[in-house]
C-alpha atoms as a PDB file:
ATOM      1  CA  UNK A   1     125.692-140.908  64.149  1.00  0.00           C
ATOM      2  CA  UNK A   2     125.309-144.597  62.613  1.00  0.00           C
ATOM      3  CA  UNK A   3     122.978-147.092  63.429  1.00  0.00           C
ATOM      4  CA  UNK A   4     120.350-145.291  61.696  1.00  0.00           C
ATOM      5  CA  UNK A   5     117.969-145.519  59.058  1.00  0.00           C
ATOM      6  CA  UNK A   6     117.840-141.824  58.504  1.00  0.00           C
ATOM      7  CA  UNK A   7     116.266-142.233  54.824  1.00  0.00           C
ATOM      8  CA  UNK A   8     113.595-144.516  56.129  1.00  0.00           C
ATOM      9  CA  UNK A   9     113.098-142.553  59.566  1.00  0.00           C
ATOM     10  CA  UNK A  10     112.500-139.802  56.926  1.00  0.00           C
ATOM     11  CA  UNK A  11     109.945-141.257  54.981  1.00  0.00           C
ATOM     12  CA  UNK A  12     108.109-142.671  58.175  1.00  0.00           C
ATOM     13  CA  UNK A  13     108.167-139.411  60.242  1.00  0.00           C
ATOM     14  CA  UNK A  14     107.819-137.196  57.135  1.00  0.00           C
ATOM     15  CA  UNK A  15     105.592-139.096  54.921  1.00  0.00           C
ATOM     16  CA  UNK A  16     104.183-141.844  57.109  1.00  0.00           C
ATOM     17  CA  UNK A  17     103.604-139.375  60.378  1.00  0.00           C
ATOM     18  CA  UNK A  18     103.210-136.213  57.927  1.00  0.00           C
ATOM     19  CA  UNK A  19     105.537-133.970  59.821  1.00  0.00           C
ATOM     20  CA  UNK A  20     106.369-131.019  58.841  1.00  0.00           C
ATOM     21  CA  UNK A  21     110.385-131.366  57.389  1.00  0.00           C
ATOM     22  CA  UNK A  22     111.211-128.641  60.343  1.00  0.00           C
ATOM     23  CA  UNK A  23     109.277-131.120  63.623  1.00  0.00           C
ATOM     24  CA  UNK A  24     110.374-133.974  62.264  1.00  0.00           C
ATOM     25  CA  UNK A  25     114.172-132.752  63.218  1.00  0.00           C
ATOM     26  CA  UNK A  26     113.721-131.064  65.998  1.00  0.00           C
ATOM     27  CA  UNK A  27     112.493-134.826  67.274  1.00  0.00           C
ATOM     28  CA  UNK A  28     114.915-136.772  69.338  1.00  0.00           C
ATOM     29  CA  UNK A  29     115.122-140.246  68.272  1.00  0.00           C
ATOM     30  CA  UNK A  30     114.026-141.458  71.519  1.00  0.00           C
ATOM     31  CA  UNK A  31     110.573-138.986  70.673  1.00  0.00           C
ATOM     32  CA  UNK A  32     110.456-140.496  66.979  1.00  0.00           C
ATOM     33  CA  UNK A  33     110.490-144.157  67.750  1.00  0.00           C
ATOM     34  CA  UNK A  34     107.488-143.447  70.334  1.00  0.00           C
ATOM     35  CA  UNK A  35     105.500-141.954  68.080  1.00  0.00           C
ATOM     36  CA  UNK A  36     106.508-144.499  65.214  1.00  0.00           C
ATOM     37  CA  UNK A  37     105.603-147.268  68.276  1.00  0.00           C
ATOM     38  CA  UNK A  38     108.777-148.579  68.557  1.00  0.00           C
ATOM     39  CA  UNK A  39     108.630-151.881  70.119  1.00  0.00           C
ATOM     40  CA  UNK A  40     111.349-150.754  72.645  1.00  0.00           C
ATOM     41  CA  UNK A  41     108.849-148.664  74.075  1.00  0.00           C
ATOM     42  CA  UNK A  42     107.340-149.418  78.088  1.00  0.00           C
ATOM     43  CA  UNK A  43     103.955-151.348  77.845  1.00  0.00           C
ATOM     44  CA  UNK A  44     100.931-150.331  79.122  1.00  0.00           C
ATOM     45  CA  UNK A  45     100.259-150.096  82.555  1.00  0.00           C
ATOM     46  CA  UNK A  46      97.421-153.098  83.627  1.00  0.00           C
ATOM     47  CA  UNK A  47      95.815-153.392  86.781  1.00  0.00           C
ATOM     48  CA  UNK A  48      98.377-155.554  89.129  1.00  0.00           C
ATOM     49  CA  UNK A  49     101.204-152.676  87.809  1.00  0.00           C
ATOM     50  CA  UNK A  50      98.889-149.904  89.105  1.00  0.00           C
ATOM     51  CA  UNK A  51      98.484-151.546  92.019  1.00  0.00           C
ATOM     52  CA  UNK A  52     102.309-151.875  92.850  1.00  0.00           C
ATOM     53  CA  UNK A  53     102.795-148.278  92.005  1.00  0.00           C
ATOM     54  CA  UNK A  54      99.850-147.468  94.142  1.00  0.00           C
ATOM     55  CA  UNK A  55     101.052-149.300  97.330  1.00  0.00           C
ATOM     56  CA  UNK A  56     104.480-147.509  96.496  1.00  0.00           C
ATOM     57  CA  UNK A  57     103.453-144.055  95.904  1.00  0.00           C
ATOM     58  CA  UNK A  58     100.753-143.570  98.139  1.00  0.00           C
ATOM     59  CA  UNK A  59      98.577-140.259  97.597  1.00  0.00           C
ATOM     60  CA  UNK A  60      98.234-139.538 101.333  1.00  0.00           C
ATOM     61  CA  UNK A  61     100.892-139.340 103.821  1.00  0.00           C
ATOM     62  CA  UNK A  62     101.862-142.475 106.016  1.00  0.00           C
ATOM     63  CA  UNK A  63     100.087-142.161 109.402  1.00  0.00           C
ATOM     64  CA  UNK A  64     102.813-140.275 112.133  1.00  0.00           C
ATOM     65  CA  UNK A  65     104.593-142.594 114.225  1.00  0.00           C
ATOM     66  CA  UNK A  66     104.111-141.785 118.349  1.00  0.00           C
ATOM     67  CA  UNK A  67     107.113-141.390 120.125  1.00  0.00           C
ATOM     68  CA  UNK A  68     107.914-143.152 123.026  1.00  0.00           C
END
């Protein structure tokens, strides 16, 4: 696999996050760059984003519709 650091991914999960040798490679690298706080990762949800998701994903059912 290239493309990564693995020496420094070491020494940030191993020494930096103080993982075990054994954890730290049973990460994936999409689990190690959250927890490093990769800047790749989704922001935080704010108020206007809740309320999209909320209007979207409603926690009660729609209302049935009559039929005519």
């Amino acid at each position: 696999m290239s493309g990564f650091d693995w020496p420094g991914l070491m020494r940030a999960g191993i020494a930096g996050l103080r993982l075990h040798p054994r954890d730290f490679w049973q990460l994936t690298p999409a689990e190690l760059m959250l927890m490093l706080g990769s800047a790749r990762a989704a922001p935080p949800v704010d108020r206007s984003r809740l309320a999209e998701m909320m209007r979207a994903f409603p926690d009660t059912p729609p209302e049935p519709q009559q039929e005519d």
